[in-house]
N, C-alpha and C. Protein backbone atom coordinates (compact mmCIF):
# COMPACT_ATOMS: atom_id res chain seq x y z
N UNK A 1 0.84 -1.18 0.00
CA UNK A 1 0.00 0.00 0.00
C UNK A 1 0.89 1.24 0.00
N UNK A 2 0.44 2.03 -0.75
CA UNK A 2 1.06 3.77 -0.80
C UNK A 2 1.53 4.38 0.71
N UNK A 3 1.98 5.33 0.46
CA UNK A 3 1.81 6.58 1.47
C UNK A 3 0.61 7.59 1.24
N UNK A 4 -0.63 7.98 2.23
CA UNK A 4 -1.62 8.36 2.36
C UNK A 4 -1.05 10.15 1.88
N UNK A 5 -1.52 10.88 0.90
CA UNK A 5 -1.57 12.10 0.13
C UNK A 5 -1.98 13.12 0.86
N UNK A 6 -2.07 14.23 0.97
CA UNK A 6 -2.17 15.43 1.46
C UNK A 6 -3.05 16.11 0.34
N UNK A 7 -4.25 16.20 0.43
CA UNK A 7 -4.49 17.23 -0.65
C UNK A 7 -5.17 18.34 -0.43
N UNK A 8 -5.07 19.40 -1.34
CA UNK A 8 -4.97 20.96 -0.91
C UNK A 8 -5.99 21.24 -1.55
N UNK A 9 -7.33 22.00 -0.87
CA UNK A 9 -8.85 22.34 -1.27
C UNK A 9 -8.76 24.00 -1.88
N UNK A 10 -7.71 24.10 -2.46
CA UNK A 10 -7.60 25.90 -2.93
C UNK A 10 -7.20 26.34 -2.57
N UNK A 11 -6.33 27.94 -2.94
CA UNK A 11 -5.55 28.89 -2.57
C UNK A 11 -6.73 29.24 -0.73
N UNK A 12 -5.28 29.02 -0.39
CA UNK A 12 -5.66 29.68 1.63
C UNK A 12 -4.94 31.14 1.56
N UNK A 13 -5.57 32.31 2.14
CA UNK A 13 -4.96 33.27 2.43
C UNK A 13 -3.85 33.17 3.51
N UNK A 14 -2.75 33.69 2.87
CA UNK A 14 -2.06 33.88 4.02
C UNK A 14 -1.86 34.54 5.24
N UNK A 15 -2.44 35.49 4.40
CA UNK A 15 -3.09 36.64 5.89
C UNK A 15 -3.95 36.89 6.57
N UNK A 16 -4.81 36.10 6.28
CA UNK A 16 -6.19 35.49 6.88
C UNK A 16 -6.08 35.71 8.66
N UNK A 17 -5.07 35.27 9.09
CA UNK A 17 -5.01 35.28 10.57
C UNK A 17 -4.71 36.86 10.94
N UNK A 18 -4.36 37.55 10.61
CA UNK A 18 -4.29 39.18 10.67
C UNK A 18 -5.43 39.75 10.54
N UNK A 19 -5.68 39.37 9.34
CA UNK A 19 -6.98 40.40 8.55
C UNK A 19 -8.04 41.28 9.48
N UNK A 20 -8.36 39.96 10.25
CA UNK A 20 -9.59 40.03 11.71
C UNK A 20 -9.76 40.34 12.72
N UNK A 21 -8.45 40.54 12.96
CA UNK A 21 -7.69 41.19 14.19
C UNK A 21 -8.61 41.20 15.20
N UNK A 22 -8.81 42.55 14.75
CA UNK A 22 -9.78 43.86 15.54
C UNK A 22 -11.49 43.16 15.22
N UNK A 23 -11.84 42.62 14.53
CA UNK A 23 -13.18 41.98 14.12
C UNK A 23 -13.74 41.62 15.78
N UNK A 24 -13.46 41.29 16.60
CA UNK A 24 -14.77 41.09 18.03
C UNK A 24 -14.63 42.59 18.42
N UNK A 25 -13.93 43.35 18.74
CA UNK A 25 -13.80 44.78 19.26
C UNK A 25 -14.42 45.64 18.79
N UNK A 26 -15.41 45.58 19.19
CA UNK A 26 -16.51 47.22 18.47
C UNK A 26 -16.16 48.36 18.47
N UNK A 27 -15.45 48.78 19.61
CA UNK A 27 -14.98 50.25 19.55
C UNK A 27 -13.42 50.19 18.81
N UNK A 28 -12.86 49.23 18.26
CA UNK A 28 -11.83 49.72 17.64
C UNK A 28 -11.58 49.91 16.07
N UNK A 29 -11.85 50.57 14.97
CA UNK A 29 -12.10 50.61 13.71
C UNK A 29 -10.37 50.32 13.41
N UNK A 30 -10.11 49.56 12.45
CA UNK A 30 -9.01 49.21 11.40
C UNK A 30 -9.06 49.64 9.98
N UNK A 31 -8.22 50.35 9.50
CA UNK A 31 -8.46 50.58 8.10
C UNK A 31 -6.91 50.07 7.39
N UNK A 32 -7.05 49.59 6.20
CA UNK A 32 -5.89 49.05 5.94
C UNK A 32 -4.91 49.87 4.91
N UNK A 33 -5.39 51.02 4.79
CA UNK A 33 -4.72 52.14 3.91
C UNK A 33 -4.17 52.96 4.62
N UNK A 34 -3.29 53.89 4.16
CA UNK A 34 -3.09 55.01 5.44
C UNK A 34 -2.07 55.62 4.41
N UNK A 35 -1.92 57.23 3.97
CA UNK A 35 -1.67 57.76 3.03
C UNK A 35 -0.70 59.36 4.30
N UNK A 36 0.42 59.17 3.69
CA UNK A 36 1.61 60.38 4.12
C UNK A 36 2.20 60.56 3.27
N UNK A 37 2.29 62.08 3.22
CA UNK A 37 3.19 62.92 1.80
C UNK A 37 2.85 62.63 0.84
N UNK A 38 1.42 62.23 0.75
CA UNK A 38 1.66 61.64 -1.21
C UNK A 38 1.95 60.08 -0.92
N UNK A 39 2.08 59.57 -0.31
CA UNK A 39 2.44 58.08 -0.54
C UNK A 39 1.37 57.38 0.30
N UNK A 40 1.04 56.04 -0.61
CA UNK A 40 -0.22 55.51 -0.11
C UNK A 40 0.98 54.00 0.57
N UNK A 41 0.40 53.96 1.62
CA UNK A 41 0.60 52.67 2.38
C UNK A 41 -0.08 51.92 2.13
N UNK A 42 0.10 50.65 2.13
CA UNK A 42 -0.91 49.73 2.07
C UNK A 42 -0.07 48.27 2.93
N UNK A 43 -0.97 46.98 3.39
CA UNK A 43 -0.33 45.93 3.93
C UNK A 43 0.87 45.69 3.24
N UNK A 44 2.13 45.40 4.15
CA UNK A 44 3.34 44.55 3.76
C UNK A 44 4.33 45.76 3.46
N UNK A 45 4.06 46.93 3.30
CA UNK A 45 4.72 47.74 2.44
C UNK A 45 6.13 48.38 3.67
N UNK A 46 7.10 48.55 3.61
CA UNK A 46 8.18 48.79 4.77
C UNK A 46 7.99 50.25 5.14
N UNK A 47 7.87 50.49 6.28
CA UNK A 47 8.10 51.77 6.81
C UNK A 47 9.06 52.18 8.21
N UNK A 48 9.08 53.15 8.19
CA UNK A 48 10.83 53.35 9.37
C UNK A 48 9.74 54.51 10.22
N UNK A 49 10.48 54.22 11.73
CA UNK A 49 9.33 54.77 13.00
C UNK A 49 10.91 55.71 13.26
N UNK A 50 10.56 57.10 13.87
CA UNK A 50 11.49 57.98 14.52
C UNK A 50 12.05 57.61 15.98
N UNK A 51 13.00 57.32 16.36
CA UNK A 51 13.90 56.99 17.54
C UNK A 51 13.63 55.47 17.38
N UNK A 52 13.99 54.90 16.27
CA UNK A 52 13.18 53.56 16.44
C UNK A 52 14.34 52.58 15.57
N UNK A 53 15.06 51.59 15.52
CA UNK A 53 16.29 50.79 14.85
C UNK A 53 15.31 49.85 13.68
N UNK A 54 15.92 49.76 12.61
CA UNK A 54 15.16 48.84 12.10
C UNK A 54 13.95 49.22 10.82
N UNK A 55 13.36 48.82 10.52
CA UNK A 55 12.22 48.53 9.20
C UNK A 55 10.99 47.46 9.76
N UNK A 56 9.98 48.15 9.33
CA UNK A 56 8.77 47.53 9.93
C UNK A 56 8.09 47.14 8.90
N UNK A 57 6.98 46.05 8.65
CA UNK A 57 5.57 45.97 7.65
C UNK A 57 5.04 46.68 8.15
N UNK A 58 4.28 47.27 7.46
CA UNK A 58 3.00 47.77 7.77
C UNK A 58 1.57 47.22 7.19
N UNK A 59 0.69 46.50 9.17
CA UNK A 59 -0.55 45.81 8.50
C UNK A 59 -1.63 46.96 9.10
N UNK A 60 -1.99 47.91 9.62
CA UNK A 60 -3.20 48.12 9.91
C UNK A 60 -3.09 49.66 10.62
N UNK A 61 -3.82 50.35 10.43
CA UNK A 61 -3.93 51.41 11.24
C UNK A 61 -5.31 51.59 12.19
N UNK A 62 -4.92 51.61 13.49
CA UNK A 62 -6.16 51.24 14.16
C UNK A 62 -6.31 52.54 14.88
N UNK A 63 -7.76 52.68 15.14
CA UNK A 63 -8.80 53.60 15.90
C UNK A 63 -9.42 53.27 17.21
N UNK A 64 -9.16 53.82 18.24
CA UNK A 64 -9.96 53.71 19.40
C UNK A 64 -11.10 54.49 19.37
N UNK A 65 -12.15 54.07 19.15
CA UNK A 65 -12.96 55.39 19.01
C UNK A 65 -13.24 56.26 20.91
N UNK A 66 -13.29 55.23 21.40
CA UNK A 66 -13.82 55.55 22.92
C UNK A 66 -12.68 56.86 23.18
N UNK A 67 -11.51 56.38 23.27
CA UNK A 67 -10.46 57.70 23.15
C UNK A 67 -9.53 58.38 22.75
N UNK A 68 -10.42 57.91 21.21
CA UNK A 68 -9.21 58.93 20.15
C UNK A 68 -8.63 58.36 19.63
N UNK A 69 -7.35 57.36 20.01
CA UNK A 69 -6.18 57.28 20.30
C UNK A 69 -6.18 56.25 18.88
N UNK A 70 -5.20 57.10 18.19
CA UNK A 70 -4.25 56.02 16.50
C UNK A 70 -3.14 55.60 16.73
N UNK A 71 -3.59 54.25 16.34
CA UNK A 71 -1.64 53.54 16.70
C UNK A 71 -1.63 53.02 15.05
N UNK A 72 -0.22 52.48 14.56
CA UNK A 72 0.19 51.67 13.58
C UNK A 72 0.56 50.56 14.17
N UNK A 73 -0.32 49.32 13.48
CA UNK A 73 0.19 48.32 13.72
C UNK A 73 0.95 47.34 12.67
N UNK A 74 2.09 47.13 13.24
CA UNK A 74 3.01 46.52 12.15
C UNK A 74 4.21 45.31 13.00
N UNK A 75 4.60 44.60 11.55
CA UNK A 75 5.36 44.08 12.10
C UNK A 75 6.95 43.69 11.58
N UNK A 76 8.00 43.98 12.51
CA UNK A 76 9.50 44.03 12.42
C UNK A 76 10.23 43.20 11.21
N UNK A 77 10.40 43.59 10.58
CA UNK A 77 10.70 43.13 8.79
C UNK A 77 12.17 41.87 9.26
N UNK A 78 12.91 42.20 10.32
CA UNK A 78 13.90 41.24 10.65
C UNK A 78 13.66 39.93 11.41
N UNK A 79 12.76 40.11 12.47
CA UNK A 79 12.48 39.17 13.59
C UNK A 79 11.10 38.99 13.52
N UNK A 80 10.16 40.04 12.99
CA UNK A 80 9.05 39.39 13.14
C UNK A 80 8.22 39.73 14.24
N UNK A 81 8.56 40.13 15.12
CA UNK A 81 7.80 40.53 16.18
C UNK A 81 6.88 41.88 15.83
N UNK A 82 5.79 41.64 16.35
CA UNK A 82 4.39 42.38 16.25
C UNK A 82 4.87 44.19 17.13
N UNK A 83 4.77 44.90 16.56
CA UNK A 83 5.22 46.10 17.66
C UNK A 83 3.44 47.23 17.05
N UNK A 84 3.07 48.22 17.90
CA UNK A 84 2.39 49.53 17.49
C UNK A 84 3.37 50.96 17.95
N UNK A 85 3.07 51.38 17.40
CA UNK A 85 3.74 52.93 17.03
C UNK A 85 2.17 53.67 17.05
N UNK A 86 2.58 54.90 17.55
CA UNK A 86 1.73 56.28 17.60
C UNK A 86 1.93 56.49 15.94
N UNK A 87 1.12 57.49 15.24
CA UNK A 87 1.17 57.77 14.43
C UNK A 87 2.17 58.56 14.01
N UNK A 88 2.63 59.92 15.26
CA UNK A 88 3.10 60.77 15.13
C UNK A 88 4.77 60.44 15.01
N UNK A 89 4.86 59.51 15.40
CA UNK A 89 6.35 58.55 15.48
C UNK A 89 6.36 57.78 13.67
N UNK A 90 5.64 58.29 12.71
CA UNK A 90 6.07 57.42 11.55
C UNK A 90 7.18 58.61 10.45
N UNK A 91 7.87 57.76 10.72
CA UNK A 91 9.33 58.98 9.91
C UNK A 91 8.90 58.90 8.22
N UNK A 92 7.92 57.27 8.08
CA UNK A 92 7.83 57.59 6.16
C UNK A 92 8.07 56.11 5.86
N UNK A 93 7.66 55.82 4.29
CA UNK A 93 7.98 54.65 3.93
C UNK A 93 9.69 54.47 3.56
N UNK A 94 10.27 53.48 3.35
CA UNK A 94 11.39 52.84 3.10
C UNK A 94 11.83 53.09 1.47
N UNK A 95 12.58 53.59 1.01
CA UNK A 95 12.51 53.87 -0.59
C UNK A 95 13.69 52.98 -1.02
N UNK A 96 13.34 52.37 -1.97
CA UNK A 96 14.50 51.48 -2.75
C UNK A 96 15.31 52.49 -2.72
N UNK A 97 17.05 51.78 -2.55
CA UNK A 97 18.20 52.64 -2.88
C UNK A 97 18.47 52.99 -4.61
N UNK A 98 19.06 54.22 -4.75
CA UNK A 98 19.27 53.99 -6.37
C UNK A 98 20.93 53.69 -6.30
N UNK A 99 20.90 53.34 -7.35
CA UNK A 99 22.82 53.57 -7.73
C UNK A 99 23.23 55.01 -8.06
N UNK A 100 24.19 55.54 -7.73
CA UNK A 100 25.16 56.81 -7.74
C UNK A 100 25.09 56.84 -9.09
N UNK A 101 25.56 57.81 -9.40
CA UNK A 101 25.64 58.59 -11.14
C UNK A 101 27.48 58.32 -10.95
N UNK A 102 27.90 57.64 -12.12
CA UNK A 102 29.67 57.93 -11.76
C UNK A 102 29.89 59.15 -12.67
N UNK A 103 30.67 60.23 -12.17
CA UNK A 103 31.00 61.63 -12.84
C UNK A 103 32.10 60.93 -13.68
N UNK A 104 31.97 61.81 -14.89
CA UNK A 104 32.94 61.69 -16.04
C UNK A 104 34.19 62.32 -15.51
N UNK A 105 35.30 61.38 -15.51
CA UNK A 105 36.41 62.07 -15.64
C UNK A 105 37.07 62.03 -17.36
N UNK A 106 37.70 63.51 -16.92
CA UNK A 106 38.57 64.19 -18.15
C UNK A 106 39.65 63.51 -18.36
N UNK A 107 39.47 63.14 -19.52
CA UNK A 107 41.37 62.37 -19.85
C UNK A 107 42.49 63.80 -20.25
N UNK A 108 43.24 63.75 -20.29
CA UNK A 108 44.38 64.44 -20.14
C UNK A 108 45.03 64.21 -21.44
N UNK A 109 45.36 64.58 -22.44
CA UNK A 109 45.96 64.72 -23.84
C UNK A 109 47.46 64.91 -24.06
């Protein structure tokens, strides 16, 4: 007789376990966009926090409605660990590096 198969019923989200987070919490609204300087955030996308080491994902921007209070919730692009940040602490997204321009040097005749 064989070895018994594994079979797979369709694409599973991977982020499925995130998504819902906030879903039992009534007073806390999640929105998954969040737009600075002209640049639209969206899930997964890297962003850098002020006094802060490191590069973060960014999954969610959440609302307390009861008191106010906006955090970013994201998580540490190296280790993985889940951290929130105030809003006012987001320095900006992460920009691909470019390559340097090399200046022409003059040959000498």
């Amino acid at each position: 007789m064989g070895t018994p198969t594994r079979r797979r019923r369709g694409e599973k989200n991977p982020d499925a376990w995130w998504q819902g987070a906030y879903a039992g919490i009534p007073h806390i609204i999640a929105s998954y966009e969040f737009e600075i300087d002209g640049d639209s955030i969206l899930p997964k996308s890297l962003i850098k926090f002020k006094n802060t080491r490191g590069s973060f994902k960014f999954r969610c921007v959440a609302t307390n409605v009861k008191t106010g209070k906006t955090w970013i919730d994201c998580i540490n692009a190296d280790t993985g660990e889940w951290k929130s940040f105030y809003v006012e602490k987001l320095k900006g997204l992460v920009k691909p590096r470019r390559p340097r321009r090399r200046r022409a040097v003059a040959q000498r005749a």
